[in-house]
N, C-alpha and C. Protein backbone atom coordinates (compact mmCIF):
# COMPACT_ATOMS: atom_id res chain seq x y z
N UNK A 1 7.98 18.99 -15.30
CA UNK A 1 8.32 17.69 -14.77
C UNK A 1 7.78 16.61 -15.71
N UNK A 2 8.45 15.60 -16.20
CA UNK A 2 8.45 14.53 -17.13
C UNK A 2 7.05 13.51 -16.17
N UNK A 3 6.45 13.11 -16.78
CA UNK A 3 5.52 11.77 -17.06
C UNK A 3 5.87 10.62 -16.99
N UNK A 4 6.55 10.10 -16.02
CA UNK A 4 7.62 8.76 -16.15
C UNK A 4 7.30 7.59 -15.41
N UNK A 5 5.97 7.90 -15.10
CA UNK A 5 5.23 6.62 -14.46
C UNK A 5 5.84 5.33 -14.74
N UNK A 6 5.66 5.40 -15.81
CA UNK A 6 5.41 3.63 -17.17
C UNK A 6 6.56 3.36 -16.77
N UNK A 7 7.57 4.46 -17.61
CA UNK A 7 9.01 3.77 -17.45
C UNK A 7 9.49 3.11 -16.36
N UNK A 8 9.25 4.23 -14.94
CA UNK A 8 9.81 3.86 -13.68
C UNK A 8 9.40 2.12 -13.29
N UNK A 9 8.34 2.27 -13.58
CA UNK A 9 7.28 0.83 -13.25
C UNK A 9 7.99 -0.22 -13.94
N UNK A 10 8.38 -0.23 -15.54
CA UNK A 10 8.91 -0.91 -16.28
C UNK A 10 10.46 -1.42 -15.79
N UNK A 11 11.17 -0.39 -15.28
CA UNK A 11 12.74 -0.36 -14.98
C UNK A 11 12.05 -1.09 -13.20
N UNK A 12 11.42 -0.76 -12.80
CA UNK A 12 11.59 -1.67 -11.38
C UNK A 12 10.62 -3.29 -11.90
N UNK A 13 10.03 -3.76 -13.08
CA UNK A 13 9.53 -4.89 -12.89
C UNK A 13 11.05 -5.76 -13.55
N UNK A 14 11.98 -5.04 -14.41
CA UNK A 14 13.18 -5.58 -14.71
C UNK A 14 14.17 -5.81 -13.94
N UNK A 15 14.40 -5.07 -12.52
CA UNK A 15 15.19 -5.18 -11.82
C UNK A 15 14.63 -6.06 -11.07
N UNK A 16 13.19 -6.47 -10.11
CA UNK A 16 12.75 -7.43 -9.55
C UNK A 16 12.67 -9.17 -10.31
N UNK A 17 12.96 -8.85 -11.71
CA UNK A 17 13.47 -10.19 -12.24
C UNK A 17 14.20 -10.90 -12.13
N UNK A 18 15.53 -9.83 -11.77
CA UNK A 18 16.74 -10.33 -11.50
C UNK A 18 17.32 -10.30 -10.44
N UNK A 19 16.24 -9.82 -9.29
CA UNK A 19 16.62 -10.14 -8.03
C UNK A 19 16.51 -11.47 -7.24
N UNK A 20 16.91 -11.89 -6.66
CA UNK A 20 16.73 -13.17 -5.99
C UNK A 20 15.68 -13.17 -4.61
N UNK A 21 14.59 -13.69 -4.30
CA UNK A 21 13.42 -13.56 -3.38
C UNK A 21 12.76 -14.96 -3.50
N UNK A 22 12.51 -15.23 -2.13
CA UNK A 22 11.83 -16.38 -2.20
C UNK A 22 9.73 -15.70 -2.59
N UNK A 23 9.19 -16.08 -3.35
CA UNK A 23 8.12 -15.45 -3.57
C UNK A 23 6.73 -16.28 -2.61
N UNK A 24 7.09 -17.88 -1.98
CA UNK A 24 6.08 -18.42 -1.16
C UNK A 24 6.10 -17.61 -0.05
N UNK A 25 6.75 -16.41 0.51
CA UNK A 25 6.61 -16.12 1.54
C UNK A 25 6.56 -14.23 1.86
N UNK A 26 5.45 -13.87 2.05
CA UNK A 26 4.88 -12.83 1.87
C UNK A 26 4.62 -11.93 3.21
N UNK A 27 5.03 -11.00 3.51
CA UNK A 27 4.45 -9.91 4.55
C UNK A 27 3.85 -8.72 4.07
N UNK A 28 2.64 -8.79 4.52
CA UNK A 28 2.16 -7.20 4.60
C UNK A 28 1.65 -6.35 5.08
N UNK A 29 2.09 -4.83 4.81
CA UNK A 29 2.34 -4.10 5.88
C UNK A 29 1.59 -2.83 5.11
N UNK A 30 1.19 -1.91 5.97
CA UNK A 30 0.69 -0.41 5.14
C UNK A 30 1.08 0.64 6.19
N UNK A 31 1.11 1.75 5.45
CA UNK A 31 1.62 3.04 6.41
C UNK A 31 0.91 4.32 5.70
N UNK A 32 0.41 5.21 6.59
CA UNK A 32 -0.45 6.41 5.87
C UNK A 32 0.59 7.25 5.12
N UNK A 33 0.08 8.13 4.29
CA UNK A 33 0.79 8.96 3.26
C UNK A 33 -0.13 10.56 2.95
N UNK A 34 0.44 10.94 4.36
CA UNK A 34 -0.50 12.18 4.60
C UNK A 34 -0.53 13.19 3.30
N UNK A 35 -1.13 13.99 3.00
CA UNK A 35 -1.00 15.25 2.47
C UNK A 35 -1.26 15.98 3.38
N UNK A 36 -1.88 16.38 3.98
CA UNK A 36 -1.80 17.82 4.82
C UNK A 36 -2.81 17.60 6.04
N UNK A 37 -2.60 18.25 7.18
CA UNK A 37 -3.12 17.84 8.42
C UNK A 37 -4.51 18.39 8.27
N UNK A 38 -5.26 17.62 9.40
CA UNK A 38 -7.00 18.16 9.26
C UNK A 38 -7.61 19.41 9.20
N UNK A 39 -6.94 20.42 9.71
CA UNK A 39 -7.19 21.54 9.81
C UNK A 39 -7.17 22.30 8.55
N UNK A 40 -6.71 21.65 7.64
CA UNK A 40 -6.31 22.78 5.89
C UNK A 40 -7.11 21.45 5.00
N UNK A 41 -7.58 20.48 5.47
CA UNK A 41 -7.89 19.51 4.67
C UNK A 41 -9.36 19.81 3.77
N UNK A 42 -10.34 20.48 4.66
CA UNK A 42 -11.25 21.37 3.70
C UNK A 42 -11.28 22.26 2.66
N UNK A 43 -9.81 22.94 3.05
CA UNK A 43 -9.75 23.95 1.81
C UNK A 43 -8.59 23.43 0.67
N UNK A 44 -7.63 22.36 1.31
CA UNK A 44 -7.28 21.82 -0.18
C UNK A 44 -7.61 20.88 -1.21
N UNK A 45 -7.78 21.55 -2.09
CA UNK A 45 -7.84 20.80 -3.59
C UNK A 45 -6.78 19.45 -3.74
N UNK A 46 -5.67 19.46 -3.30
CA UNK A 46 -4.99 18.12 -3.83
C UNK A 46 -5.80 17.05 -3.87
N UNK A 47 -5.68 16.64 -4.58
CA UNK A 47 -6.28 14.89 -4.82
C UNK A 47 -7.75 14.54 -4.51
N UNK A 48 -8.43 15.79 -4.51
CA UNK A 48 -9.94 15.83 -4.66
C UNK A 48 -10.63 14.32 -5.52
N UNK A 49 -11.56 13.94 -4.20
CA UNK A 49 -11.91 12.48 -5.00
C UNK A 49 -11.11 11.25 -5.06
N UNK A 50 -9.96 11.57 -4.44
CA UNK A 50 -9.16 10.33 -4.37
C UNK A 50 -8.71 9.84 -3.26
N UNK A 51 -8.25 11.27 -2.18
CA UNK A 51 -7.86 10.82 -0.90
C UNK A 51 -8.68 11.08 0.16
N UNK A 52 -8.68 10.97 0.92
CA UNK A 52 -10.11 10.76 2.13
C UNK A 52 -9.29 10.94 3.41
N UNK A 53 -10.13 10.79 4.63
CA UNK A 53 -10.05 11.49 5.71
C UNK A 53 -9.40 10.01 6.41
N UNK A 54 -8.13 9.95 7.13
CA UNK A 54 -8.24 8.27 8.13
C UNK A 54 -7.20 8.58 9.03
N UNK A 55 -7.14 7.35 10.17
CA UNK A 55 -6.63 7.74 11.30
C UNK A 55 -5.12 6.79 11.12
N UNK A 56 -4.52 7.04 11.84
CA UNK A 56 -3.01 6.27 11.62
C UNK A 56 -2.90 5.66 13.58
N UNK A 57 -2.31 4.49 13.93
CA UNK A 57 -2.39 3.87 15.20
C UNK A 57 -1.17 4.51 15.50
N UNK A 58 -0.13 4.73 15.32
CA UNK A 58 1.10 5.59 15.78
C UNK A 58 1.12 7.20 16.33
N UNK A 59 0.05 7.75 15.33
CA UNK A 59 0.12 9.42 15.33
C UNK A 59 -1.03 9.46 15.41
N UNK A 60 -1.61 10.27 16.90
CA UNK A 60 -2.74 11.11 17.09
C UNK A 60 -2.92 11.93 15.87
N UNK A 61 -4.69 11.91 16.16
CA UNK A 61 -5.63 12.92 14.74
C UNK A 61 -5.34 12.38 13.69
N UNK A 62 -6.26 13.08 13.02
CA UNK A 62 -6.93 12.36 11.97
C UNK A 62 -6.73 13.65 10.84
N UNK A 63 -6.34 12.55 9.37
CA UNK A 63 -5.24 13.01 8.66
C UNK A 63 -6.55 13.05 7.24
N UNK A 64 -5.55 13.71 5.92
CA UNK A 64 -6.17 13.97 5.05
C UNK A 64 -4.95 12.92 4.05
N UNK A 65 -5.36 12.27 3.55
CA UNK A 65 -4.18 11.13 3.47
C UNK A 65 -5.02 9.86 2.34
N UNK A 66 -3.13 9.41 2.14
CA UNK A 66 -4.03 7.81 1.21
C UNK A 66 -3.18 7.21 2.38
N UNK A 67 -3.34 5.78 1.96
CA UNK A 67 -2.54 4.84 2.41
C UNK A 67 -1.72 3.71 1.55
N UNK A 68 -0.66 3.85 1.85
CA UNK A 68 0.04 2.74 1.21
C UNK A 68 -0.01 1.24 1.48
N UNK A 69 -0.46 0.56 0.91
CA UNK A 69 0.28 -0.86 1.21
C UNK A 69 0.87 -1.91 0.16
N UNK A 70 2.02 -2.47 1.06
CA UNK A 70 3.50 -3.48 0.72
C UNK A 70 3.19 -4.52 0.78
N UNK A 71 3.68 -4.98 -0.01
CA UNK A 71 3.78 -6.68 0.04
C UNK A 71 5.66 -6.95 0.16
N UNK A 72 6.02 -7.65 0.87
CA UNK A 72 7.47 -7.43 0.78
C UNK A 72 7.66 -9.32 1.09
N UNK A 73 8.72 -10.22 0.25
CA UNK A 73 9.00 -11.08 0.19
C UNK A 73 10.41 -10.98 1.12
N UNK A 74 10.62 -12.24 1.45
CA UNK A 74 12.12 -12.82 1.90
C UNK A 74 13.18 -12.48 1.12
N UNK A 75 14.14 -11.65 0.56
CA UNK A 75 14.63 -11.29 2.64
C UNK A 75 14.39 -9.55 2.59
N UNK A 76 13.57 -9.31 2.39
CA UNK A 76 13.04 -8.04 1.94
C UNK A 76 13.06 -7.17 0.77
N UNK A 77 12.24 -7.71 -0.25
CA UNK A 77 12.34 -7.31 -1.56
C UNK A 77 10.87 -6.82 -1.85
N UNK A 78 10.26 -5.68 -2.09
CA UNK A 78 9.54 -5.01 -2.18
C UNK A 78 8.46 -6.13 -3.91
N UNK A 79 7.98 -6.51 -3.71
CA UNK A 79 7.55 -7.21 -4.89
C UNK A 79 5.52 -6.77 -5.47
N UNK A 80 5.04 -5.54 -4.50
CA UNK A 80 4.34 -5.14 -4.78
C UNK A 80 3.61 -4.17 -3.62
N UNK A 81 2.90 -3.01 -4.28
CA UNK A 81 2.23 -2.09 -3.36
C UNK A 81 1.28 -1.53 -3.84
N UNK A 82 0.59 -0.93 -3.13
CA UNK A 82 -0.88 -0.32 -3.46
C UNK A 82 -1.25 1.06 -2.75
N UNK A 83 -1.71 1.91 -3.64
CA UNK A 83 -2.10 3.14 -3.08
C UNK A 83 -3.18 3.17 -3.03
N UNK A 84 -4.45 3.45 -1.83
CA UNK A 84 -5.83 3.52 -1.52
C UNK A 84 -6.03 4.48 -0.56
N UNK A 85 -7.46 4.93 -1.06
CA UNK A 85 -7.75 6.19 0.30
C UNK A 85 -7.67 5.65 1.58
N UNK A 86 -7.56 7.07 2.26
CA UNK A 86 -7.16 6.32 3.75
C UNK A 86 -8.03 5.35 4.31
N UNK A 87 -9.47 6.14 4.19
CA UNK A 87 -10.23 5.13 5.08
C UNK A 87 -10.84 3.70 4.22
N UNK A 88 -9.96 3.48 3.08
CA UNK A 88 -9.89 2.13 2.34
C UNK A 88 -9.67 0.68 3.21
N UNK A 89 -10.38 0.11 3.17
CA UNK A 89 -10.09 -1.37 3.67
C UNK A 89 -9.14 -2.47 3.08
N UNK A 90 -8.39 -2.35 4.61
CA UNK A 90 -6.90 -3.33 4.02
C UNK A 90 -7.53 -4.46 3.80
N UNK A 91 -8.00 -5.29 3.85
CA UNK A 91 -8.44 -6.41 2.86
C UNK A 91 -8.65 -6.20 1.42
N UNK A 92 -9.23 -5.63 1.43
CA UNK A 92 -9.72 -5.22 0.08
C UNK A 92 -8.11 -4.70 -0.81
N UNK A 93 -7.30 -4.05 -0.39
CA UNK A 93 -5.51 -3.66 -0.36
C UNK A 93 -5.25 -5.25 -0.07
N UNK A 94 -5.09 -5.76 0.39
CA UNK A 94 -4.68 -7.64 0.66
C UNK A 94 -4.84 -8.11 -0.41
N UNK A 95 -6.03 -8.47 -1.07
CA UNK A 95 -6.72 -9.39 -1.96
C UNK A 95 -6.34 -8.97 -3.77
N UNK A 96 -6.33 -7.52 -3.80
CA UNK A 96 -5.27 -7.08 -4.99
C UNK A 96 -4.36 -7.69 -4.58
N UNK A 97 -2.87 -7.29 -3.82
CA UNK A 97 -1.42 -7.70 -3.99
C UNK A 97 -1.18 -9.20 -3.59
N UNK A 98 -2.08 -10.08 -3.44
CA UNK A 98 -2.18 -11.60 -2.99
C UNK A 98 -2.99 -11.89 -4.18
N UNK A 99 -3.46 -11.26 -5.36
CA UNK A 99 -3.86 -12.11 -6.29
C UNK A 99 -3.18 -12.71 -7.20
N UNK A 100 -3.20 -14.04 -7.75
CA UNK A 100 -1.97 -14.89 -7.87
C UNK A 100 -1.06 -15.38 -7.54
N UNK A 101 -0.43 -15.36 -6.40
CA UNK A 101 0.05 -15.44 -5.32
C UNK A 101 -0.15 -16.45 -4.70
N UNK A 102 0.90 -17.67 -4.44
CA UNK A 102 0.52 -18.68 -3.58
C UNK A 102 1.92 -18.76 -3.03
N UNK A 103 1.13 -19.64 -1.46
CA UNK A 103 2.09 -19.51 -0.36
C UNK A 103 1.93 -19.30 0.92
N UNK A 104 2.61 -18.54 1.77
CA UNK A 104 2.18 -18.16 3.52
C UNK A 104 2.14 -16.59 2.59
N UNK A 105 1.42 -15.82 3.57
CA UNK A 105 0.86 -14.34 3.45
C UNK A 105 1.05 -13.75 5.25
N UNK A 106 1.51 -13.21 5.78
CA UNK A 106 1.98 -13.06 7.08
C UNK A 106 1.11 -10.92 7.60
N UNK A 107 0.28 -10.59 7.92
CA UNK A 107 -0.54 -9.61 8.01
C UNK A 107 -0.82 -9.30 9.00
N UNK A 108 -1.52 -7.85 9.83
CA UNK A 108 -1.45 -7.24 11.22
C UNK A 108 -3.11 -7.71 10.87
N UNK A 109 -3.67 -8.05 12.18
CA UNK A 109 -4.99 -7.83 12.25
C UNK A 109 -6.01 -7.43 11.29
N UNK A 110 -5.51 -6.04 10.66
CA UNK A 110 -6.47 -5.09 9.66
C UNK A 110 -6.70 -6.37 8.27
N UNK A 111 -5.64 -7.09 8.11
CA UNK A 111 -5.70 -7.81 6.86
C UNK A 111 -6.33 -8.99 7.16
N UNK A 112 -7.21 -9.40 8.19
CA UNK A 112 -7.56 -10.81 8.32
C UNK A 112 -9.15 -10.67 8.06
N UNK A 113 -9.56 -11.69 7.07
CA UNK A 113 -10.45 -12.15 6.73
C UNK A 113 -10.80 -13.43 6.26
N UNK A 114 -11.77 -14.41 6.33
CA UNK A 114 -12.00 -15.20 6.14
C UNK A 114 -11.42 -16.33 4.33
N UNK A 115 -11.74 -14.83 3.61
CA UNK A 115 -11.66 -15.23 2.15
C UNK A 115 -9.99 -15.55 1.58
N UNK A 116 -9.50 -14.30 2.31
CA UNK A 116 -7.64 -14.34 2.49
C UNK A 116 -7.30 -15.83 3.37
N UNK A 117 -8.02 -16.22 4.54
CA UNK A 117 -7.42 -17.22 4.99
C UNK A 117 -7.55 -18.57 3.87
């Protein structure tokens, strides 16, 4: 399997150039990105050191997982995201994809902090 990080990254910052998005107006949102349920999470190796143990508000138990989070502009154009261990703090996920960034920022609870407001 090819190494195509860069490129992919490169071909989507060219296509978000030429998309049309209002950029003052920002939502964000995160959703878990399990690897494997709690029960096998001791004995697998995937992503040792990177992904961690966290809970999701939709789905009972507690997962072996990162978490994603979106930044998505008007009228839904994906304009940035972040991968962090699960039990990573969405602020801390906020304050990356809101850096440079000016405007309204629109967020669930998990993203509110004083420094973001």
């Amino acid at each position: 399997m090819a190494n195509l990080w860069g490129v992919k990254y490169l071909v989507g910052r060219r296509i978000l150039e030429r998309v049309v998005f209002d950029p003052y107006f920002s939502i964000l949102d995160s959703m878990p990105v399990p690897i494997c349920r709690f029960s096998r999470a001791k004995r697998s190796r995937l992503f040792a050191g990177q992904a961690s143990y966290g809970k999701d508000s939709l789905q009972p138990g507690t997962y072996y997982s990162f978490r994603l989070h979106v930044r998505i502009c008007w009228p839904g154009v994906i304009t940035g995201f972040e991968l962090s261990a699960a039990n990573g703090a969405d602020v801390t996920a906020a304050a990356d994809l809101l850096e440079q960034v000016r405007g309204w920022a629109l967020g669930d609870q998990a993203y509110a902090s004083k420094e973001l407001k």
